[in-house]
N, C-alpha and C. Protein backbone atom coordinates (compact mmCIF):
# COMPACT_ATOMS: atom_id res chain seq x y z
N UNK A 1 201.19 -33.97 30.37
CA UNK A 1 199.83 -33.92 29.89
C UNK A 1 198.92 -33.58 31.07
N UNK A 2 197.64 -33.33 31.12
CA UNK A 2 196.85 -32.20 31.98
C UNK A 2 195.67 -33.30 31.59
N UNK A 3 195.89 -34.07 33.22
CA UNK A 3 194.45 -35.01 32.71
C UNK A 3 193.31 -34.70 34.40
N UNK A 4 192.47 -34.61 33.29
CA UNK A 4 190.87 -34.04 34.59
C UNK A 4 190.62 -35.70 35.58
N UNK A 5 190.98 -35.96 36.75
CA UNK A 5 189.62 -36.63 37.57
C UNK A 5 188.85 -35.89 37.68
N UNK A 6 187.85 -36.94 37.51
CA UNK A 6 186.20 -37.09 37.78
C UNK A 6 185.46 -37.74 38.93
N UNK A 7 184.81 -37.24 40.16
CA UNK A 7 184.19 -38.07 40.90
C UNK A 7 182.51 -37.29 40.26
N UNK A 8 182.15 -37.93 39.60
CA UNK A 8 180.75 -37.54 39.16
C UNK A 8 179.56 -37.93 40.50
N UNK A 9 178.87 -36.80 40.98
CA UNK A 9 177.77 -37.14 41.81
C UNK A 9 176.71 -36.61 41.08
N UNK A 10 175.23 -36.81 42.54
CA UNK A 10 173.97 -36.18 41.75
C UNK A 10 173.90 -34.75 41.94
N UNK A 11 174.85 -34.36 42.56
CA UNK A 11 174.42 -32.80 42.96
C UNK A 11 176.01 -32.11 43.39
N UNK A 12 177.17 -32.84 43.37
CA UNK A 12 178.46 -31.94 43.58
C UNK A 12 179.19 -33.07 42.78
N UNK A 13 180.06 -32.61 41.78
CA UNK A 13 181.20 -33.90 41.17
C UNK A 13 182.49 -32.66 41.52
N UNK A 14 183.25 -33.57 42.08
CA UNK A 14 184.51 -33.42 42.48
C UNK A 14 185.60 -33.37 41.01
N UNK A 15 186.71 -32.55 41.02
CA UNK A 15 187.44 -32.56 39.99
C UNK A 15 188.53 -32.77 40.20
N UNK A 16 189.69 -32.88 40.19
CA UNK A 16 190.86 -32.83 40.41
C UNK A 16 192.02 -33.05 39.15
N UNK A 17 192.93 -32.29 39.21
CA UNK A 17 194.06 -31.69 37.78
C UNK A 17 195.16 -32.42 38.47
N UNK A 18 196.21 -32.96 37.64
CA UNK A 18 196.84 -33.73 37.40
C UNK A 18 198.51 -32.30 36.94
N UNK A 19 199.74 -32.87 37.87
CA UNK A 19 200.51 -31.90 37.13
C UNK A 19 201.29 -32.21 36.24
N UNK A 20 202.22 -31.38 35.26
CA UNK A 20 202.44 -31.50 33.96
C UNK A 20 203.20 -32.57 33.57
N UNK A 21 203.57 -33.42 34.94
CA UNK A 21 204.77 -34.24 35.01
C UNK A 21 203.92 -35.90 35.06
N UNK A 22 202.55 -35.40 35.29
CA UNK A 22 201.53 -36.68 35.67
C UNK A 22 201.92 -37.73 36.52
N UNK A 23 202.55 -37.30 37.76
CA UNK A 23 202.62 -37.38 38.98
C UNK A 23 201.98 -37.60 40.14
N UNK A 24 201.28 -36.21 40.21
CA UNK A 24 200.15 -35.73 41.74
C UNK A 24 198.78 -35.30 40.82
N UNK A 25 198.14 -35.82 41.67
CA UNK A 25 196.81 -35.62 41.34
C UNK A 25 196.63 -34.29 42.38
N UNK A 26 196.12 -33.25 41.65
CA UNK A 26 195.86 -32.27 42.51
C UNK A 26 194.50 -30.92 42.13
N UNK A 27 194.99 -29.75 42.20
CA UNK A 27 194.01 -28.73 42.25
C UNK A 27 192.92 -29.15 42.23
N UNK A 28 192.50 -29.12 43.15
CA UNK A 28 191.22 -30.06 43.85
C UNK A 28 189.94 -28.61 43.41
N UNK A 29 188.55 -29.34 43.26
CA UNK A 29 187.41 -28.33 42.93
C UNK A 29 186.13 -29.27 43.17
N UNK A 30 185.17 -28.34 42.94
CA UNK A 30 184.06 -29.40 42.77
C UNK A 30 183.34 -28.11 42.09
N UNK A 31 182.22 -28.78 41.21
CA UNK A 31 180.68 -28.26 40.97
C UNK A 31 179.62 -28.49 41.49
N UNK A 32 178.69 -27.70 41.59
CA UNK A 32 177.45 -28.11 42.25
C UNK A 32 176.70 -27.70 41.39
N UNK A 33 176.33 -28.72 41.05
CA UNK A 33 175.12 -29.02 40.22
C UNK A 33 174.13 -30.25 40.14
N UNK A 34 173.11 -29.58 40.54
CA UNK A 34 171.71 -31.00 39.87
C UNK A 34 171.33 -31.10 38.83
N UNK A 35 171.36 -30.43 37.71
CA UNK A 35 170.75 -30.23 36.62
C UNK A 35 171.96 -31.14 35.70
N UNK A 36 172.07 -31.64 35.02
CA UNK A 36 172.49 -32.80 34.09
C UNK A 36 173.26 -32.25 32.77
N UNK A 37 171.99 -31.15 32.55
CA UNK A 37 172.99 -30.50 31.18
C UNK A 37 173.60 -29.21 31.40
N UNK A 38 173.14 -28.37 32.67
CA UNK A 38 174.21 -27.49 32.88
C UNK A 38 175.68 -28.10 33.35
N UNK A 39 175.50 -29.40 34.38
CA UNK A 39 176.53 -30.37 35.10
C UNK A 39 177.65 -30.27 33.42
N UNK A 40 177.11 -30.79 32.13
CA UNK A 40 177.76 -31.23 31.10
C UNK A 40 178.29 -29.97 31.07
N UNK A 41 177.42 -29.01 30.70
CA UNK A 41 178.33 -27.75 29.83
C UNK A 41 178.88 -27.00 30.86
N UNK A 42 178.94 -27.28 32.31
CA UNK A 42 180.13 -26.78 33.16
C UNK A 42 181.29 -27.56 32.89
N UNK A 43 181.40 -28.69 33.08
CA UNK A 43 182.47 -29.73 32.66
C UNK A 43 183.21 -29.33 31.13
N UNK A 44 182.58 -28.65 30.32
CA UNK A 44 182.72 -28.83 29.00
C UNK A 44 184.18 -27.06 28.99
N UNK A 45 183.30 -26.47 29.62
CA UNK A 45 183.89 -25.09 30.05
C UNK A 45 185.33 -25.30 31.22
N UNK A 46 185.34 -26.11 32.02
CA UNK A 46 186.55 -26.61 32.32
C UNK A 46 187.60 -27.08 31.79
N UNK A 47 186.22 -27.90 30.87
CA UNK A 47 187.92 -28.66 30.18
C UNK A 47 188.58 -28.03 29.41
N UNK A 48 187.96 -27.03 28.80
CA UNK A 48 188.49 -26.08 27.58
C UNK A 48 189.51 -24.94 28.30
N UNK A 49 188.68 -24.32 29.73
CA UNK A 49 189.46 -23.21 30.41
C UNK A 49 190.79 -23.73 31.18
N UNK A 50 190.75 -25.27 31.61
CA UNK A 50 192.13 -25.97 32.08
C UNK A 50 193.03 -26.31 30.90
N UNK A 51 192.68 -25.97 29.77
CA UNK A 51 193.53 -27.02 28.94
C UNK A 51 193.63 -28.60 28.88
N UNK A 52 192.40 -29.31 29.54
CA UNK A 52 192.45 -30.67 29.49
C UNK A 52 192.79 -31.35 28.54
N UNK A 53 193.96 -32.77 28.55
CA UNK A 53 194.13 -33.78 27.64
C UNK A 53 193.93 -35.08 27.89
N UNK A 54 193.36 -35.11 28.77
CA UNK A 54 192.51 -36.67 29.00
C UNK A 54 192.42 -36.49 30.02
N UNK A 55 191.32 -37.26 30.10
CA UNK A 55 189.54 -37.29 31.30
C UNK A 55 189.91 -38.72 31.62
N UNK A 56 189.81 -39.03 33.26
CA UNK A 56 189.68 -40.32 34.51
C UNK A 56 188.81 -40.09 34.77
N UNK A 57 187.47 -40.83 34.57
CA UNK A 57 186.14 -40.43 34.77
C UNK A 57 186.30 -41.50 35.68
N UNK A 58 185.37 -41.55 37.34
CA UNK A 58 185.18 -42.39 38.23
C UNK A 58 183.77 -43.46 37.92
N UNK A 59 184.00 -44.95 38.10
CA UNK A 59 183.14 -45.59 37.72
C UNK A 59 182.41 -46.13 38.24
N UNK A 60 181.43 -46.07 39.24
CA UNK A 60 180.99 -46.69 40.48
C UNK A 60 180.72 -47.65 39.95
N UNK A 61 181.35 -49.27 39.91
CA UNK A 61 180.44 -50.41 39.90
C UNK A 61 180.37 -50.78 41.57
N UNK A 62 179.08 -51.67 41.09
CA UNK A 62 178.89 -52.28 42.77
C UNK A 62 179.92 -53.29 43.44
N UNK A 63 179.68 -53.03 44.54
CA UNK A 63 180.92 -54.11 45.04
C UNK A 63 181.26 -55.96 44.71
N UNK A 64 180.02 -56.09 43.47
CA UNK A 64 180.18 -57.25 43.41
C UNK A 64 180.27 -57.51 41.71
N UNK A 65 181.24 -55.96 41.32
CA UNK A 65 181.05 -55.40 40.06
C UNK A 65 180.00 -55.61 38.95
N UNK A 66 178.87 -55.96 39.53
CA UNK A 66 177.90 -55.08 38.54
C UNK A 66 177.43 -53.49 38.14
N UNK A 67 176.80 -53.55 37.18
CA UNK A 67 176.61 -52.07 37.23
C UNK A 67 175.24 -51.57 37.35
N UNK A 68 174.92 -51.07 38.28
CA UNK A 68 173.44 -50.31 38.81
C UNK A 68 173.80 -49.18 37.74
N UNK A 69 172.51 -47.78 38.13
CA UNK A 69 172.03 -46.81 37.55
C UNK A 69 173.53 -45.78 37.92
N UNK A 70 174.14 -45.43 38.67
CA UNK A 70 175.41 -44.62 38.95
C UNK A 70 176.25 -44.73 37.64
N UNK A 71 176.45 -46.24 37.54
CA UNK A 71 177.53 -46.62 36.68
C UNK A 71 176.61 -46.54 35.16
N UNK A 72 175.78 -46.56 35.02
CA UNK A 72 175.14 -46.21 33.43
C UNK A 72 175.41 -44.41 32.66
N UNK A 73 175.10 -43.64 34.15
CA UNK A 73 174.91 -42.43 34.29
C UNK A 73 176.61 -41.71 33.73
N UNK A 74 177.22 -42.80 34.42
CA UNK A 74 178.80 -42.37 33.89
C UNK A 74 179.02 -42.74 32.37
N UNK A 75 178.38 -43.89 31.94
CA UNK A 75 178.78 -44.22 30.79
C UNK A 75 178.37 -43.26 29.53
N UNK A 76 177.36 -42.57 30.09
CA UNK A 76 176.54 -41.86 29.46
C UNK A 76 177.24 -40.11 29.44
N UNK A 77 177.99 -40.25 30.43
CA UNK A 77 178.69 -38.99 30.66
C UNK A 77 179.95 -39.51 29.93
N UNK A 78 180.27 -40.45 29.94
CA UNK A 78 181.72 -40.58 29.18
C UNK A 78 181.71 -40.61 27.57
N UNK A 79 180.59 -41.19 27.41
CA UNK A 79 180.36 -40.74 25.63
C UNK A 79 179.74 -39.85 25.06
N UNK A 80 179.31 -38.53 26.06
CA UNK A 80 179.30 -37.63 25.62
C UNK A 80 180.71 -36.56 26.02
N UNK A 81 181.74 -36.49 26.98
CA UNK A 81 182.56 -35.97 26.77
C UNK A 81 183.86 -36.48 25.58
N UNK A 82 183.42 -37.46 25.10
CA UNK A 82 184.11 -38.07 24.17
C UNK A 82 183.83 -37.71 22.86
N UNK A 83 182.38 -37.39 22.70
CA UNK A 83 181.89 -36.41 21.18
C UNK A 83 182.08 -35.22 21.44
N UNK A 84 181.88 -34.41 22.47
CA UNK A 84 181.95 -33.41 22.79
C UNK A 84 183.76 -32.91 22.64
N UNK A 85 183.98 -33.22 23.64
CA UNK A 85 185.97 -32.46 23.00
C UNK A 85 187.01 -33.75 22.12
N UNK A 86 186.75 -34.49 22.11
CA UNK A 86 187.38 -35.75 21.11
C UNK A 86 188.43 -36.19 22.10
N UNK A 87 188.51 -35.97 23.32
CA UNK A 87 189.33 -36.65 24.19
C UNK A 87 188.97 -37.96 24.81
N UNK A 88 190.46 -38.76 25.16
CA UNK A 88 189.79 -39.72 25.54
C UNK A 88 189.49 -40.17 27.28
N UNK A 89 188.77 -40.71 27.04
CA UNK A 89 188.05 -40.87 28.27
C UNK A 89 187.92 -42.05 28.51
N UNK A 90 188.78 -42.36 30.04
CA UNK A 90 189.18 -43.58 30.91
C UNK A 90 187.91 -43.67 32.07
N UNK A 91 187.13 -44.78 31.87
CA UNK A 91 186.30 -45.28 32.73
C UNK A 91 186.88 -46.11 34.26
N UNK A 92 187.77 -45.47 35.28
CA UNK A 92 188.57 -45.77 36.35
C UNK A 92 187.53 -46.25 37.25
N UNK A 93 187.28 -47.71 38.09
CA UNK A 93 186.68 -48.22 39.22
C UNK A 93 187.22 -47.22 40.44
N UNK A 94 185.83 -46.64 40.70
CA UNK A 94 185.66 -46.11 41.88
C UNK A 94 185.36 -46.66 42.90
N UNK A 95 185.36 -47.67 43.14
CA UNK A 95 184.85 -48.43 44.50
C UNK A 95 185.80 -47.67 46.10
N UNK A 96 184.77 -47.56 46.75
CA UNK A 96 185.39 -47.19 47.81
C UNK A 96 186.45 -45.42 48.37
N UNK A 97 186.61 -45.36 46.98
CA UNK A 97 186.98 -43.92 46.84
C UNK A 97 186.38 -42.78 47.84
N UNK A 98 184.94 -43.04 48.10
CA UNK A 98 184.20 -41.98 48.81
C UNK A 98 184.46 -42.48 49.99
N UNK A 99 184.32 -43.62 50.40
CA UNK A 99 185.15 -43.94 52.32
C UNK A 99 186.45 -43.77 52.77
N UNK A 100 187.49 -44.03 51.36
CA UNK A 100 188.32 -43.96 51.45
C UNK A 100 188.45 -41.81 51.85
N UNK A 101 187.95 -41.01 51.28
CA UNK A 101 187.86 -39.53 51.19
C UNK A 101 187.72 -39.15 52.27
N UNK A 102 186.51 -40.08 52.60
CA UNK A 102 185.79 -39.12 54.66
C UNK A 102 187.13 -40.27 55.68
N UNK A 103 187.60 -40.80 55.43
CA UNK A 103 188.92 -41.51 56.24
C UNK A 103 189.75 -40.90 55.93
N UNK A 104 190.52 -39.97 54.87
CA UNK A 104 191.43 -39.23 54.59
C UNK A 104 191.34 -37.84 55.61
N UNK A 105 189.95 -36.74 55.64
CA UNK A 105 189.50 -36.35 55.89
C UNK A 105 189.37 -36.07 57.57
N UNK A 106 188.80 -37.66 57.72
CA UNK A 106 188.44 -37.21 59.49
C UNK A 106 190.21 -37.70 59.74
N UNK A 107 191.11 -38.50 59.54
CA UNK A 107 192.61 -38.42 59.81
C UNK A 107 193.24 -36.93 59.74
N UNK A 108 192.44 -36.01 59.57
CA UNK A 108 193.03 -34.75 58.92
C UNK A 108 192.40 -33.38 60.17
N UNK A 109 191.40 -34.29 60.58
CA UNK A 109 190.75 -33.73 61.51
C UNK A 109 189.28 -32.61 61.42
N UNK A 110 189.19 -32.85 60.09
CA UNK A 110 187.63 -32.59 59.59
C UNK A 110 186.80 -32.80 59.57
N UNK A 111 186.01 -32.52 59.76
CA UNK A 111 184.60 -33.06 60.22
C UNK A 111 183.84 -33.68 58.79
N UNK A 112 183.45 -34.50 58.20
CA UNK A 112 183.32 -34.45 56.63
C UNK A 112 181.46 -33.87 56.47
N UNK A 113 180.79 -33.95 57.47
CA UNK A 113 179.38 -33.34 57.12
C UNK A 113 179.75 -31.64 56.89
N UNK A 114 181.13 -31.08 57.76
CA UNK A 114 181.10 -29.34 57.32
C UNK A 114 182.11 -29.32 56.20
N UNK A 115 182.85 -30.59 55.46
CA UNK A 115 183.31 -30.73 54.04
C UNK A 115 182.79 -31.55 53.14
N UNK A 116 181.61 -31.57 53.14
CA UNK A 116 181.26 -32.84 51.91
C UNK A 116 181.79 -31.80 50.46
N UNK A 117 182.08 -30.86 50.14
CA UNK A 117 182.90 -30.55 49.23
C UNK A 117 184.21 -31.05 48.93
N UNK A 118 184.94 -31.27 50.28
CA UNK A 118 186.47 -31.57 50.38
C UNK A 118 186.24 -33.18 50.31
N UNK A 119 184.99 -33.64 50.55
CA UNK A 119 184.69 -35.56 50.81
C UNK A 119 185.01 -35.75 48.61
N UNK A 120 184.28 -34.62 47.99
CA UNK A 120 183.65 -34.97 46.21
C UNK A 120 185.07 -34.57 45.75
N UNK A 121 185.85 -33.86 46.24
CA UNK A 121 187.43 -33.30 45.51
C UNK A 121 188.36 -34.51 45.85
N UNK A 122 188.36 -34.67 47.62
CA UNK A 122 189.32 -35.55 47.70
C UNK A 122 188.93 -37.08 46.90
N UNK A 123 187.85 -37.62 46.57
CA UNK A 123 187.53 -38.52 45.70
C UNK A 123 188.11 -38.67 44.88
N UNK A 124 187.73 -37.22 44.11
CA UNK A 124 188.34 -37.08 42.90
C UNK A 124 189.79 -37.50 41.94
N UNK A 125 190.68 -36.55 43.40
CA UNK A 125 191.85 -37.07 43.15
C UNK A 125 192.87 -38.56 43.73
N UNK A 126 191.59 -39.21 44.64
CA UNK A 126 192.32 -40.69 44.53
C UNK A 126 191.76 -41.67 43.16
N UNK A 127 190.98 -40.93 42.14
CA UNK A 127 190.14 -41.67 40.87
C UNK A 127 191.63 -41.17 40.35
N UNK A 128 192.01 -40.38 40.05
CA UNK A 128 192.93 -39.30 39.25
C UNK A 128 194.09 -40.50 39.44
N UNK A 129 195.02 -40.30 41.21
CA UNK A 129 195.85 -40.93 41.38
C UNK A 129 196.00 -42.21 41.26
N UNK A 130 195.34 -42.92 41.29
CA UNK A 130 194.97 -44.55 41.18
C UNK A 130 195.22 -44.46 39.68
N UNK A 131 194.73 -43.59 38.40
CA UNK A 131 195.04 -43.83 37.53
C UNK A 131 196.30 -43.62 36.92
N UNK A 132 196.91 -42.94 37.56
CA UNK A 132 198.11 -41.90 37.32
C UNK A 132 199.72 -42.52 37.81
N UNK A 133 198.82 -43.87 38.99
CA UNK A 133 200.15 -44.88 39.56
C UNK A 133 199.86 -46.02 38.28
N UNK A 134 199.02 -46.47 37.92
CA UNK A 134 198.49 -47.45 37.52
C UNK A 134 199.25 -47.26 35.67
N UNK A 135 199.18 -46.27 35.01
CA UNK A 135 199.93 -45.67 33.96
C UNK A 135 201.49 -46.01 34.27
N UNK A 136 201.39 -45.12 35.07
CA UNK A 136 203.34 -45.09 35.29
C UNK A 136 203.88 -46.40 35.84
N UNK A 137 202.99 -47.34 36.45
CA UNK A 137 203.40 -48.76 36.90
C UNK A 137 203.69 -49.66 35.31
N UNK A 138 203.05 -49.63 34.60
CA UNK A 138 202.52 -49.88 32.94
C UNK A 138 203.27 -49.29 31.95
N UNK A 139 203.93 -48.54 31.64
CA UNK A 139 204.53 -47.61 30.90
C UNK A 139 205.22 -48.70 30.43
N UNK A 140 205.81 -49.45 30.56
CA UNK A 140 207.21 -49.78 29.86
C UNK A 140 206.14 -51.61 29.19
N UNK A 141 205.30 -51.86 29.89
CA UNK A 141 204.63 -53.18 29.53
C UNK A 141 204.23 -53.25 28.09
């Protein structure tokens, strides 16, 4: 199955594709977008041009899991990609994902201010992978 991570930001959301074996979180991307409803109907055009079958949307709660304005913004993005293609859509805790990205990153020897593209992808796909171990750990439960 061909499932989309999501690192949703205000101005680049990171994507990352999943392979057929739902394994590796991979083909890493991002969009850049500020605008809210082009952000949707780019997402909407992905999911249709990847063949998507389920969406790991990233969930920022706060570190003391409440939910500020980030985490509303997702919820709000998750029930509309949910009317929108009828797929379902996994609300995955993002905590830390983005430190965890620029630590992946500068270990890699990148500078992350000349990749904050590679900071919103690599996000992406530890939202993806975290969900993708977390499934296959579960499978048989």
């Amino acid at each position: 199955m061909k499932i989309l991570g999501i690192d949703y930001g205000e101005a680049r959301t990171g994507l990352s594709v999943c392979d057929k074996t739902e394994l590796l979180a991979g083909s890493l991307s991002v969009i850049h977008e500020w605008n809210e409803e082009k952000l949707r109907q780019k997402l909407l055009e992905f999911i249709k041009q990847e063949k998507i079958e389920e969406i790991v949307l990233g969930y920022p709660r706060n570190m003391n899991s409440t939910e500020g304005a980030r985490a509303i913004k997702s919820q709000s993005l998750k029930e509309f990609l949910q009317e929108q293609t009828g797929l379902n859509v996994i609300l995955w805790d993002e905590r830390r994902t983005t430190v965890e990205a620029h630590n992946i990153l500068r270990e890699n020897g990148k500078k992350t201010k000349k990749h904050k593209n590679s900071v919103d992808a690599v996000a992406a796909s530890l939202i993806l992978q975290g969900y993708l171990d977390y499934k296959r750990l579960n499978k048989d439960k």
